[in-house]
Protein backbone atom coordinates (compact mmCIF):
# COMPACT_ATOMS: atom_id res chain seq x y z
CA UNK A 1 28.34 11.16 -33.77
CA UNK A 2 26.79 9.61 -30.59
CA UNK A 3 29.45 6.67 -30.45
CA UNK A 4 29.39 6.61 -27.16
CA UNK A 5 25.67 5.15 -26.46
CA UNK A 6 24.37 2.29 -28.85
CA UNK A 7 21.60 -0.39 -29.13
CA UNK A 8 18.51 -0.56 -31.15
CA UNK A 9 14.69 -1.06 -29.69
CA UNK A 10 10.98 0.14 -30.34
CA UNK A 11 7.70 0.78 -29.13
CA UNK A 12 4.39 1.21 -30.75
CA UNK A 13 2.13 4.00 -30.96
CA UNK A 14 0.19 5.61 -27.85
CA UNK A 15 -3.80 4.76 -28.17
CA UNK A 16 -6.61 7.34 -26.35
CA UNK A 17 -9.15 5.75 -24.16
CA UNK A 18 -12.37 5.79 -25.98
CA UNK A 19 -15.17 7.64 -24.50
CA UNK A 20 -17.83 5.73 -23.53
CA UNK A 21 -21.29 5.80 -24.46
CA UNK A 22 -23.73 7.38 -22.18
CA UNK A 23 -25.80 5.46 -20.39
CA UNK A 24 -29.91 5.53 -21.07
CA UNK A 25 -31.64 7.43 -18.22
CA UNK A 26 -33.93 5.67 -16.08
CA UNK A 27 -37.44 7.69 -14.83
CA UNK A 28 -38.41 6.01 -11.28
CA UNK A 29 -41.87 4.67 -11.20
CA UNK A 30 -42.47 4.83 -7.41
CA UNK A 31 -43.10 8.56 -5.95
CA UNK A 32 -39.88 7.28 -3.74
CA UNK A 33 -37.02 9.23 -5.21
CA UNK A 34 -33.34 7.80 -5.23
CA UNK A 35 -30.21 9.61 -6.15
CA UNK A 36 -28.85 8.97 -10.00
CA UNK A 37 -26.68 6.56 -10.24
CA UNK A 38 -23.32 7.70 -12.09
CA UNK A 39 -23.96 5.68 -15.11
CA UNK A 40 -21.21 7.12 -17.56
CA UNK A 41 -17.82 4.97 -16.52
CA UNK A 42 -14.84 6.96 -15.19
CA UNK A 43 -12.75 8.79 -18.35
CA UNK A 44 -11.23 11.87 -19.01
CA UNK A 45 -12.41 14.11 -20.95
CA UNK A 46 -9.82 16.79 -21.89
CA UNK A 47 -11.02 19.48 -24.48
CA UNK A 48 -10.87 19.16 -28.02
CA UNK A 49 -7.96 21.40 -28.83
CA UNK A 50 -5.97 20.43 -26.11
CA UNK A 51 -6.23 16.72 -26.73
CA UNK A 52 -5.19 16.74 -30.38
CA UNK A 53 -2.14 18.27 -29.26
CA UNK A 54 -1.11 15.51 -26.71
CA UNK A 55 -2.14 13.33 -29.73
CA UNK A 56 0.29 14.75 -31.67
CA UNK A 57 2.97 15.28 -29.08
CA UNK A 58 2.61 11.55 -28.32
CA UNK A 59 3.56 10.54 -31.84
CA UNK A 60 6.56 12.73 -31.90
CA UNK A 61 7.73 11.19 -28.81
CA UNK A 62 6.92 8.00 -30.44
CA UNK A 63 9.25 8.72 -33.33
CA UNK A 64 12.04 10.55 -30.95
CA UNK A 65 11.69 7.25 -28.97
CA UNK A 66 12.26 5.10 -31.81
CA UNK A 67 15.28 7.31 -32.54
CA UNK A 68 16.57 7.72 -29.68
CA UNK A 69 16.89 3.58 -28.80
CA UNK A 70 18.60 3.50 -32.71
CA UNK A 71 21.03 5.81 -31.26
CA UNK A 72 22.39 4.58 -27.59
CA UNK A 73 24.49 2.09 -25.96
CA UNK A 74 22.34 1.05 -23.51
CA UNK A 75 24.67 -0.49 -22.42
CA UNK A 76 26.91 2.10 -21.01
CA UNK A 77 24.36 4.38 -20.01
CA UNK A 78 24.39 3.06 -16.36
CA UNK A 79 27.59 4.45 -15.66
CA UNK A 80 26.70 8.03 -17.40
CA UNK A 81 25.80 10.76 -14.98
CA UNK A 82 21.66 12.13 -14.98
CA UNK A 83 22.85 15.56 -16.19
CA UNK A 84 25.63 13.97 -19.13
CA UNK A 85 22.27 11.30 -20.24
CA UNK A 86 19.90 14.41 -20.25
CA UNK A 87 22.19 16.50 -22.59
CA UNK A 88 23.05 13.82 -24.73
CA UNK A 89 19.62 12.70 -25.25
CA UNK A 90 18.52 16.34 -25.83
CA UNK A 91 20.87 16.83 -28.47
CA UNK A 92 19.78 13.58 -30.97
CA UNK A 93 16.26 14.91 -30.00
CA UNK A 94 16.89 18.41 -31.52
CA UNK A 95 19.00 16.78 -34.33
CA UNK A 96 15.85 14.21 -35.36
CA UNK A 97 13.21 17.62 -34.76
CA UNK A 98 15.51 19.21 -37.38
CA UNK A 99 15.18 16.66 -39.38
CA UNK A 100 11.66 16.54 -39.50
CA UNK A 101 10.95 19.62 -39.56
CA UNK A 102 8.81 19.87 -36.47
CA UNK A 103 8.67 22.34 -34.10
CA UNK A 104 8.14 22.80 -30.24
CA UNK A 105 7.86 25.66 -27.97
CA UNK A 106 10.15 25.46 -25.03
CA UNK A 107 8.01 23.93 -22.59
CA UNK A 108 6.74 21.10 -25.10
CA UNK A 109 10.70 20.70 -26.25
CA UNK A 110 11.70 20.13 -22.00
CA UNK A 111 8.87 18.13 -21.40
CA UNK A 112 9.69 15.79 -24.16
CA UNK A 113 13.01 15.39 -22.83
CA UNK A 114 11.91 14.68 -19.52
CA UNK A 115 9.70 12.02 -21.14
CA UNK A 116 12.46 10.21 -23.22
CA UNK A 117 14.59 10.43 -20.03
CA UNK A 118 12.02 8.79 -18.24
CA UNK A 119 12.06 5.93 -20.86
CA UNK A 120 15.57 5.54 -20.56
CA UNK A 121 16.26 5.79 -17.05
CA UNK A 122 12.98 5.54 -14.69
CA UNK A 123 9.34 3.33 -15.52
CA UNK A 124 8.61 5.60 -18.23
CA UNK A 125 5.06 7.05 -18.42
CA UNK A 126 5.03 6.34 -14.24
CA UNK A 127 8.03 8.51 -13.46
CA UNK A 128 5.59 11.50 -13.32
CA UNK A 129 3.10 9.67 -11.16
CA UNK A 130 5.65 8.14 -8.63
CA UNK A 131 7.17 12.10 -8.47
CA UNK A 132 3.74 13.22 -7.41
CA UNK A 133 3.61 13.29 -3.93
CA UNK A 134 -0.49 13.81 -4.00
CA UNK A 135 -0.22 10.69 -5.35
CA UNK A 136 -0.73 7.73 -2.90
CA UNK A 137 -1.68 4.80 -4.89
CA UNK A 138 -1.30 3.60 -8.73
CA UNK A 139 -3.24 1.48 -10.61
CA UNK A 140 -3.01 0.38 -14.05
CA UNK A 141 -5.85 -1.45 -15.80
CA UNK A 142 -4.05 -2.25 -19.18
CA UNK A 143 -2.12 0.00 -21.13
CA UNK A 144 -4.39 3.03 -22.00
CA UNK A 145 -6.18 3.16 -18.32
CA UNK A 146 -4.22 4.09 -15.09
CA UNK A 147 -6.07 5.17 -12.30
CA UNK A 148 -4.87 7.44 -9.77
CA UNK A 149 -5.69 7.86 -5.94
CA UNK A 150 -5.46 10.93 -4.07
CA UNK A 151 -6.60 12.49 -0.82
CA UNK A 152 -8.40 9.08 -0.71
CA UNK A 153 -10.46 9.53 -3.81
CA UNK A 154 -10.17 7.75 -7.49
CA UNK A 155 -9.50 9.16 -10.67
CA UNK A 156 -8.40 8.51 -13.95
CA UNK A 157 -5.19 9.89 -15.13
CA UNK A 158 -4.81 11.62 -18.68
CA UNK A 159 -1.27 9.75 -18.75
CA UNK A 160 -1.40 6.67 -21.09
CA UNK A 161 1.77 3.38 -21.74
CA UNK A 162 1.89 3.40 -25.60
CA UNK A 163 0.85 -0.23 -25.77
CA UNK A 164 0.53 -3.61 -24.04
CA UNK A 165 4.81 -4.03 -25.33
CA UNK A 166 5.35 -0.94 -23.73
CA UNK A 167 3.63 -1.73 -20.18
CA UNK A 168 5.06 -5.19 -19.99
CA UNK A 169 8.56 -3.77 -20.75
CA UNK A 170 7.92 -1.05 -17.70
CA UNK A 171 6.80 -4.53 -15.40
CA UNK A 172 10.01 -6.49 -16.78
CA UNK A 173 12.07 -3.53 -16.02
CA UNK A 174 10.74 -3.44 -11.98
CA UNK A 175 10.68 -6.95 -11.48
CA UNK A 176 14.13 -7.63 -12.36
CA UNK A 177 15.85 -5.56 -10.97
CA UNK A 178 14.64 -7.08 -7.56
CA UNK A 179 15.43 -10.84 -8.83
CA UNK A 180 12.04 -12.00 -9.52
CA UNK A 181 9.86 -12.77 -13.02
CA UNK A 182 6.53 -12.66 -14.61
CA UNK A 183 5.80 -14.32 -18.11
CA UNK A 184 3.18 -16.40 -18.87
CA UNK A 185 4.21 -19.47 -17.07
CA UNK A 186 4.12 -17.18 -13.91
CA UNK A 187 1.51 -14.56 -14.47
CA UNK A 188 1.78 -12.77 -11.13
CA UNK A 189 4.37 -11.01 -8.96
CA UNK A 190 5.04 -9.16 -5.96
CA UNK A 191 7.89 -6.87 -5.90
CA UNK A 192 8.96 -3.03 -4.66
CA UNK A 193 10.60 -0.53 -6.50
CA UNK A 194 13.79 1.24 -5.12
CA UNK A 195 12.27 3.51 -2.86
CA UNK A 196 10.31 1.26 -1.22
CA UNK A 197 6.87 1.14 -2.94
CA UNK A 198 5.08 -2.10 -3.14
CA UNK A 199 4.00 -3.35 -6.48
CA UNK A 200 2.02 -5.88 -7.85
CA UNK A 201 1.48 -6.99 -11.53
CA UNK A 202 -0.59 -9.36 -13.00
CA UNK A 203 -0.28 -10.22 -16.72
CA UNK A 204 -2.29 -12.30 -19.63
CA UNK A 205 -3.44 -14.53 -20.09
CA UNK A 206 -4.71 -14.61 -16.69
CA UNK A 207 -5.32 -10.77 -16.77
CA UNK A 208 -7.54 -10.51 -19.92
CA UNK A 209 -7.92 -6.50 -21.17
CA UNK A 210 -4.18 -5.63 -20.46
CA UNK A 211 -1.81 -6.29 -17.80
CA UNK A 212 -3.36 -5.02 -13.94
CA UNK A 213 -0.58 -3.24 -11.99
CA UNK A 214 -1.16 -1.66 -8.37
CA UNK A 215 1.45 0.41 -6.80
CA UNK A 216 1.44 1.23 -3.21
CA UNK A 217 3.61 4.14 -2.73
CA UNK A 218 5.94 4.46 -0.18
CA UNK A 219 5.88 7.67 2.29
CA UNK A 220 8.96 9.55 2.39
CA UNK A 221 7.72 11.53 5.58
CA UNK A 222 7.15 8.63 8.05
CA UNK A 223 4.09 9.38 9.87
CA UNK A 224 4.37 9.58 13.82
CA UNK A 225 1.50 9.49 16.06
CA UNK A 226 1.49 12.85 16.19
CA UNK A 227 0.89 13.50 12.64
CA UNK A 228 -2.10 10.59 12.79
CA UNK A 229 -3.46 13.17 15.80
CA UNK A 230 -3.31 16.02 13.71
CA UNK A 231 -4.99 14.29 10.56
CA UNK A 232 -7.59 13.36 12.76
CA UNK A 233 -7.12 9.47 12.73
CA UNK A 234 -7.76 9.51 16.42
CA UNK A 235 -7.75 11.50 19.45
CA UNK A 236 -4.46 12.56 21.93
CA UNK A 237 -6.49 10.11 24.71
CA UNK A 238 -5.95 7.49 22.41
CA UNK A 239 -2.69 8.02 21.76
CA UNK A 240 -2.00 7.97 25.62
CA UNK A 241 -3.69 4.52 26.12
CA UNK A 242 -1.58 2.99 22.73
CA UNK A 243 1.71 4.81 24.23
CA UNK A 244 0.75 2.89 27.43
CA UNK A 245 -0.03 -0.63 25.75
CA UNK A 246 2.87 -0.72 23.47
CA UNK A 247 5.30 0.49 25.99
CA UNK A 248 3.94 -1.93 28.13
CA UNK A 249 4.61 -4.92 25.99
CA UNK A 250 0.76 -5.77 25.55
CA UNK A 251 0.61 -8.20 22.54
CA UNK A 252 -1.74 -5.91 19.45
CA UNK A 253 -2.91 -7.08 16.11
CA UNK A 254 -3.36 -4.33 13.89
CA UNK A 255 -6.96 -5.17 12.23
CA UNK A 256 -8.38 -3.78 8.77
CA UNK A 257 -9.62 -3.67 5.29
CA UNK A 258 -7.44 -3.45 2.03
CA UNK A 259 -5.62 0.64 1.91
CA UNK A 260 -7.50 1.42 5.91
CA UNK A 261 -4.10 2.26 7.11
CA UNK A 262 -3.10 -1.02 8.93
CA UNK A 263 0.94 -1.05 8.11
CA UNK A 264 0.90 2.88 8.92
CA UNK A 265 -0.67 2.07 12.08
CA UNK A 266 1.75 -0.33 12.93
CA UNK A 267 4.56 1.82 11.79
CA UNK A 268 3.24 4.69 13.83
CA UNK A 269 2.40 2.40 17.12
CA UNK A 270 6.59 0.90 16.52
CA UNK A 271 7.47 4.54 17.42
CA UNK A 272 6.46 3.67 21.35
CA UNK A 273 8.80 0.81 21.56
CA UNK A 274 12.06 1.31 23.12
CA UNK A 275 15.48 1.60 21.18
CA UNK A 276 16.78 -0.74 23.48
CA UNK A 277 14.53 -3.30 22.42
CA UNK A 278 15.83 -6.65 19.59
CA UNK A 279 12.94 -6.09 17.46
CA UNK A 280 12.77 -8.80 13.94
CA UNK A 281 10.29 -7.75 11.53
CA UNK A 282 9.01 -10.48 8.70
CA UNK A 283 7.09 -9.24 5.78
CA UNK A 284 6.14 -10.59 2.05
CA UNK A 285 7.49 -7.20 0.69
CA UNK A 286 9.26 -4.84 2.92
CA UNK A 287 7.04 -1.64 4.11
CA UNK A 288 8.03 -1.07 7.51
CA UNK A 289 9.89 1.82 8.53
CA UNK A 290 11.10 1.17 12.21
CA UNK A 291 13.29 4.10 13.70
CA UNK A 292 15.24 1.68 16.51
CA UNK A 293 18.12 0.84 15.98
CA UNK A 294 18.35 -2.72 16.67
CA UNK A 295 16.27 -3.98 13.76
CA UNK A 296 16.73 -6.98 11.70
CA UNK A 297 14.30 -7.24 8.71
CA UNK A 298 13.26 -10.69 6.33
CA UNK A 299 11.51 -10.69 3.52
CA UNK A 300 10.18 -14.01 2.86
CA UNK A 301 10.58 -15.29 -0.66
CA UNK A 302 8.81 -16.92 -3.79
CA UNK A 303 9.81 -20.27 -5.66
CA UNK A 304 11.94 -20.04 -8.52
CA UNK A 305 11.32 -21.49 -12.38
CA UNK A 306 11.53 -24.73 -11.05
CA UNK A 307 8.87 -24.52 -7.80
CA UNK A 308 12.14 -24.49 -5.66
CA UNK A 309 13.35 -22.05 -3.13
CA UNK A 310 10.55 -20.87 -1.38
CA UNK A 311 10.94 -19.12 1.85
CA UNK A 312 7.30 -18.65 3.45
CA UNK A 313 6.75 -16.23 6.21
CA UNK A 314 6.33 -19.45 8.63
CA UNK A 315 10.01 -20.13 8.01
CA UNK A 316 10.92 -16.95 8.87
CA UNK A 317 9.23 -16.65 11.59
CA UNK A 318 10.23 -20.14 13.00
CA UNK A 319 13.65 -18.45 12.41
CA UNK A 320 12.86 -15.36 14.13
CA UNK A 321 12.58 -17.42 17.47
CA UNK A 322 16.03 -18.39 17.55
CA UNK A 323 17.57 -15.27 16.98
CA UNK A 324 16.80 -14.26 20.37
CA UNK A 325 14.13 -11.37 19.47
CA UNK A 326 12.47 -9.34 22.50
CA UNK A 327 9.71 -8.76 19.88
CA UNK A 328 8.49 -10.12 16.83
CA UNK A 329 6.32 -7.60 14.25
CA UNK A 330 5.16 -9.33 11.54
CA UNK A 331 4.04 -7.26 8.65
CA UNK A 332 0.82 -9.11 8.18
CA UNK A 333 -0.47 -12.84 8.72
CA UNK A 334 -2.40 -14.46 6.25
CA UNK A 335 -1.57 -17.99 6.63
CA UNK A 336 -0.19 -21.13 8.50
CA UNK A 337 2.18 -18.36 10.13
CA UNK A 338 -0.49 -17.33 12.51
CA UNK A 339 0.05 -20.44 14.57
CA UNK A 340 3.92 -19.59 15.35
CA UNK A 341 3.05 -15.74 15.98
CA UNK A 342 0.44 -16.78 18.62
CA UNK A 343 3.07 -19.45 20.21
CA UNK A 344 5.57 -16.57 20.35
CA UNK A 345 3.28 -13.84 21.95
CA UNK A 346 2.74 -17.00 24.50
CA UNK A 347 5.93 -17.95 25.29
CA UNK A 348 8.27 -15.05 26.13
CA UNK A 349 8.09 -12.53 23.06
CA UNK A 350 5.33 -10.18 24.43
CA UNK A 351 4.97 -7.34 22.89
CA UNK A 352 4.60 -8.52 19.62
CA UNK A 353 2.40 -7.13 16.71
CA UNK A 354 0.95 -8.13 13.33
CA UNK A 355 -1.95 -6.72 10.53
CA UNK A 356 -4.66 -8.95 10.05
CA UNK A 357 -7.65 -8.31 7.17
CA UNK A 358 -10.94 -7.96 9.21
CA UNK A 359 -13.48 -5.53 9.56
CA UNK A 360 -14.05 -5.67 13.43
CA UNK A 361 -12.72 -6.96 16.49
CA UNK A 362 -15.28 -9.64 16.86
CA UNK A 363 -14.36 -10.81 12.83
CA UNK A 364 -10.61 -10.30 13.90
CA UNK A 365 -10.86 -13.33 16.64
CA UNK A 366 -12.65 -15.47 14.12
CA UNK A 367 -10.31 -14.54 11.21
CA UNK A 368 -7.06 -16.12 13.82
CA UNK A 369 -9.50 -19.04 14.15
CA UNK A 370 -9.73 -19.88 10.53
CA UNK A 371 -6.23 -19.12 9.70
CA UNK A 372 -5.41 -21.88 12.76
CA UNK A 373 -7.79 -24.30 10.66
CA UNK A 374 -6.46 -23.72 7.30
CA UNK A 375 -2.96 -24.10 8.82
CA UNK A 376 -4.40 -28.04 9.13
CA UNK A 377 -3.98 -28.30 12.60
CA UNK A 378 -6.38 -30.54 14.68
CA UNK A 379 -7.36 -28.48 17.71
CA UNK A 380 -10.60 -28.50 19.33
CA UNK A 381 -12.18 -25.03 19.41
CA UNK A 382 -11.59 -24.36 23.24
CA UNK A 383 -7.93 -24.84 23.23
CA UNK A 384 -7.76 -23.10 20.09
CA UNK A 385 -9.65 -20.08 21.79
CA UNK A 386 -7.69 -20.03 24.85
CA UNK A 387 -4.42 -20.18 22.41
CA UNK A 388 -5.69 -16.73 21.30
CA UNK A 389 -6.98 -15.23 24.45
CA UNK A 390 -4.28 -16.19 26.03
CA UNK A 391 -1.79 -14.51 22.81
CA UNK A 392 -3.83 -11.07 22.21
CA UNK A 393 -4.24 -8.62 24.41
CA UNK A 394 -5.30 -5.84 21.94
CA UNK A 395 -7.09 -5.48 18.69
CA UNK A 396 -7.01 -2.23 17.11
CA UNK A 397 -9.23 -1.54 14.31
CA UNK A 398 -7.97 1.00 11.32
CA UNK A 399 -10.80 1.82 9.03
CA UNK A 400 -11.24 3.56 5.61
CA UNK A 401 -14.68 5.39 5.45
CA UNK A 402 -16.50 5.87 2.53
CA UNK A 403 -15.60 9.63 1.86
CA UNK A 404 -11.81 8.43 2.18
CA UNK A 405 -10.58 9.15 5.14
CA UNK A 406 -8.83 6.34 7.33
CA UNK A 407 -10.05 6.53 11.26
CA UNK A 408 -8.87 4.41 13.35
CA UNK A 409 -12.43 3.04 14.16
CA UNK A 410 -12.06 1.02 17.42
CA UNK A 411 -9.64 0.32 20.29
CA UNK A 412 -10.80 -3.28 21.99
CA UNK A 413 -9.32 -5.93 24.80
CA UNK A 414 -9.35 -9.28 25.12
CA UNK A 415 -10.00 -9.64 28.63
CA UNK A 416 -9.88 -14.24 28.63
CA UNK A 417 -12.44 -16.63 28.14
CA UNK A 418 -16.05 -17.25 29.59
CA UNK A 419 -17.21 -20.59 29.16
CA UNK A 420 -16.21 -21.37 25.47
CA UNK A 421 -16.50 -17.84 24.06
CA UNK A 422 -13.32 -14.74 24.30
CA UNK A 423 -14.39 -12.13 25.80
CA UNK A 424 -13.85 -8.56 24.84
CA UNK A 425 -14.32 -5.51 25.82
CA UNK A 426 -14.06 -1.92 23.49
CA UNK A 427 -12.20 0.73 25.42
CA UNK A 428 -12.84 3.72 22.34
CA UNK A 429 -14.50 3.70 19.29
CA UNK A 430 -15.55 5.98 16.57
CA UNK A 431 -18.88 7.13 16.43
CA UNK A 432 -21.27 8.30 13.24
CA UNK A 433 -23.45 11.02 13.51
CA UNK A 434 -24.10 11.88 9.78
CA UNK A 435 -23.03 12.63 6.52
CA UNK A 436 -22.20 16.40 5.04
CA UNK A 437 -23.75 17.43 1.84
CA UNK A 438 -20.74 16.44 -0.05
CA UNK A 439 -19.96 13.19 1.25
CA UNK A 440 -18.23 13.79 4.67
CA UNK A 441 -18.15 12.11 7.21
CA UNK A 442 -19.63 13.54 10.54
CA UNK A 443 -18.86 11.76 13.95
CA UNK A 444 -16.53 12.01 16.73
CA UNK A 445 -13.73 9.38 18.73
CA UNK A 446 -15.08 8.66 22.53
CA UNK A 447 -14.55 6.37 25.05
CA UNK A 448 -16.57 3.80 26.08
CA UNK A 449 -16.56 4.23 29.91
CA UNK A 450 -14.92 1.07 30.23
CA UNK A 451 -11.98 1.21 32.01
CA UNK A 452 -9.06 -0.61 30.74
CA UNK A 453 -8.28 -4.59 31.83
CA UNK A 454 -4.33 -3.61 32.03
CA UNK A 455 -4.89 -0.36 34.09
CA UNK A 456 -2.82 -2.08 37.09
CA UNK A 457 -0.03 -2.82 34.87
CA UNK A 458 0.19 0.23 33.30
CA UNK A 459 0.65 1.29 36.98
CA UNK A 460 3.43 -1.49 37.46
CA UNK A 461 4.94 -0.47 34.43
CA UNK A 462 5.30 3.26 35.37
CA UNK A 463 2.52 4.77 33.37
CA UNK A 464 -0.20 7.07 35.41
CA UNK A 465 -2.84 7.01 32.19
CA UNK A 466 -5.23 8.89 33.69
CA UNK A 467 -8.74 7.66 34.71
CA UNK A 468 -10.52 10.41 32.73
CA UNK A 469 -9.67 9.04 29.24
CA UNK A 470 -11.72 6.28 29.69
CA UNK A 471 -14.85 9.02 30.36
CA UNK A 472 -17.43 8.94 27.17
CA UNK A 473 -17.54 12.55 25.40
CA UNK A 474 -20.92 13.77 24.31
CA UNK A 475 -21.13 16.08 21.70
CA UNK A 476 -23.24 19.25 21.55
């Protein structure tokens, strides 16, 4: 009947989160009051009615599922077209509805085919997720808990994998198709999914209640400084001094906390660099989104089943400097790398940027130091100081705030060395002034009334930044 699609396969059955229990209140002794804490966990909490119908959708999809696997050639549904799949897998759905006697309305009977299309053809239960442009982050703590992040606050999705099978068969599906594995011998993985998103999985053993999955999507609309202007991630006379320093060829590390905004930072400060311009970018999973067009990207790479094969991001760098590159950007440096990426801002690749994890300036400098120890390289602290004082001319500092938004927090130089100790000095910052009733942030981006260590060679260069950016604004 359906001759043309064939291969058998099954999943289990979909199980709802349980709610939890409230939490016991607590009455405060002292006549100091406190806010509540928000003692019930995260869980959704959908109405009666409405979720014994999921409940029951879910195990007719279940069943259609099951069918539906019994039924096609997976085999040659690769080379079928979206709309020839969809109509195909419509019709064995309506024939097995028929048989069971169930029935749907129409807008239960599309979304179910949307849903076993999804199966087929995308990461199943994620398809509607990754579609959701609100959507900027993914995260899956086992298979009947996915968290969802958007406008820069948490929340747990009513969308559910049908088991533990059914998740790791979504995390098999990703990881292969991008050459890499995760079993039990190898319980983690870094990969991206076709349009770019990074992903990371971790599996049991190691990951006890369920397999942990984090997506990272990927923007479609790249984000130019103009658009980080208009969100409010800093101020035009910021974006006049970073026009001036990357143009310039000033050496800037991109410093910041896990999801503050550091890779669309550096994507957004790339835009000032001209097309011109050899630029090699090195990265442990491909994010950037450079607009030149003389780019050459590496993606370094993990060992295979038998420990062999490795390409670190210290190869590719070492690489990088023979491929004659007017600037180096790698995507962030975690390791031994940092040594060569210093050498290389030294000696005749100015101009060069990285992300570093940090959560100042100050911390930035003494993160570089660490990574220079851990690399096991004997160097006494002096020369190992002057190495980076010598290699970094700017740190900028990309912040998430607690009520979600990312601000770029602080623009600082590294002006040399006094005695044993870099010195720095902050050009702008963001300042604090309060919080709103519902958790916003109040403050306001001024400068420091320090006027910039490169101001001559912006001048050299052919950029007349003007003197009164570097004036303080006080707010009324």
């Amino acid at each position: 009947m359906f001759s043309r699609y064939k291969k058998p396969q099954a999943d289990a059955a979909p199980v709802t989160p349980a709610a939890a229990p409230a939490a016991k209140e607590a009455t405060p002794k002292s006549t100091v009051q406190r806010k509540p804490a928000p003692n019930a966990p995260a869980r959704a909490a959908p109405v009666d009615k409405e979720k014994k119908r999921k409940e029951r959708l879910a195990e007719i999809k279940l069943e259609l599922h099951r069918a539906l696997l019994d039924s096609l050639n997976l085999a040659a549904i690769d080379q079928a077209g979206e709309a020839e799949l969809r109509e195909e897998i419509s019709e064995i759905a309506s024939e097995n509805l028929q048989e069971r006697g169930i029935v749907l309305n129409r807008e239960e009977r599309r979304a179910m085919i949307a849903d076993l299309y999804d199966e087929v053809k995308g990461l199943g239960p994620l398809e509607t997720l990754l579609k959701d442009d609100t959507v900027s982050d993914i995260l899956v703590n086992g298979p009947h808990q996915i968290f969802v992040e958007q406008h820069g606050k948490l929340s747990l999705s009513d969308i559910t994998f049908k088991d533990e099978k059914h998740l790791m068969r979504i995390i098999d599906k990703i990881v292969s198709a991008v050459g890499r594995r995760v079993d039990e011998s190898n319980p983690y993985v870094d990969a991206r999914l076709a349009d770019g998103s990074r992903f990371n999985a971790m599996v049991p053993p190691i990951a006890i209640d369920g397999s942990l999955v984090s997506i990272r999507k990927f923007k479609k609309d790249k984000l130019g400084i103009d658009d980080l202007v208009n969100f409010g991630a800093f101020t035009e006379e910021m974006a006049v001094y970073l026009q001036a320093a990357v143009a310039t060829r000033l050496n800037v590390i991109v410093s910041g906390g896990t999801g503050s905004g550091k890779t669309t930072t550096l994507n957004a400060l790339s835009s000032f660099i001209d097309n011109s311009e050899r630029i090699l970018t090195i990265e442990d999973t491909a994010e950037l989104q450079l607009q030149q067009t003389h780019v050459g990207r590496m993606e370094s790479r993990p060992p295979n089943v038998e420990g062999k094969g490795a390409v670190t991001p210290r190869d590719c760098l070492k690489n990088a400097l023979r491929m004659r590159p007017d600037r180096i950007i790698v995507g962030e440096t975690r390791g031994e790398e940092v040594i060569d990426m210093l050498q290389a801002m030294n000696t005749g690749h100015d101009g060069s940027m990285t992300t570093i994890h940090a959560n100042s300036a100050r911390d930035g400098v003494a993160r570089l130091e660490n990574m220079i120890a851990m690399a096991g390289i004997d160097m006494p602290l002096k020369a190992m100081r002057s190495q980076i004082s010598s290699a970094v001319n700017l740190i900028v500092q990309a912040s998430r705030l607690q009520d979600g938004s990312r601000r770029m927090t602080s623009i600082t130089e590294i002006t040399g060395m006094e005695g044993d100790v870099i010195s720095m000095q902050e050009i702008f910052r963001f300042q604090r002034v309060g919080l709103t009733p519902d958790n916003k942030i109040i403050g306001h981006f001024t400068a420091t009334g320090v006027r910039s260590h490169f101001s001559e060679r912006f001048r050299m260069w052919g950029f007349d930044v003007p003197a009164s950016i570097y004036e303080p604004f006080r707010a009324e």
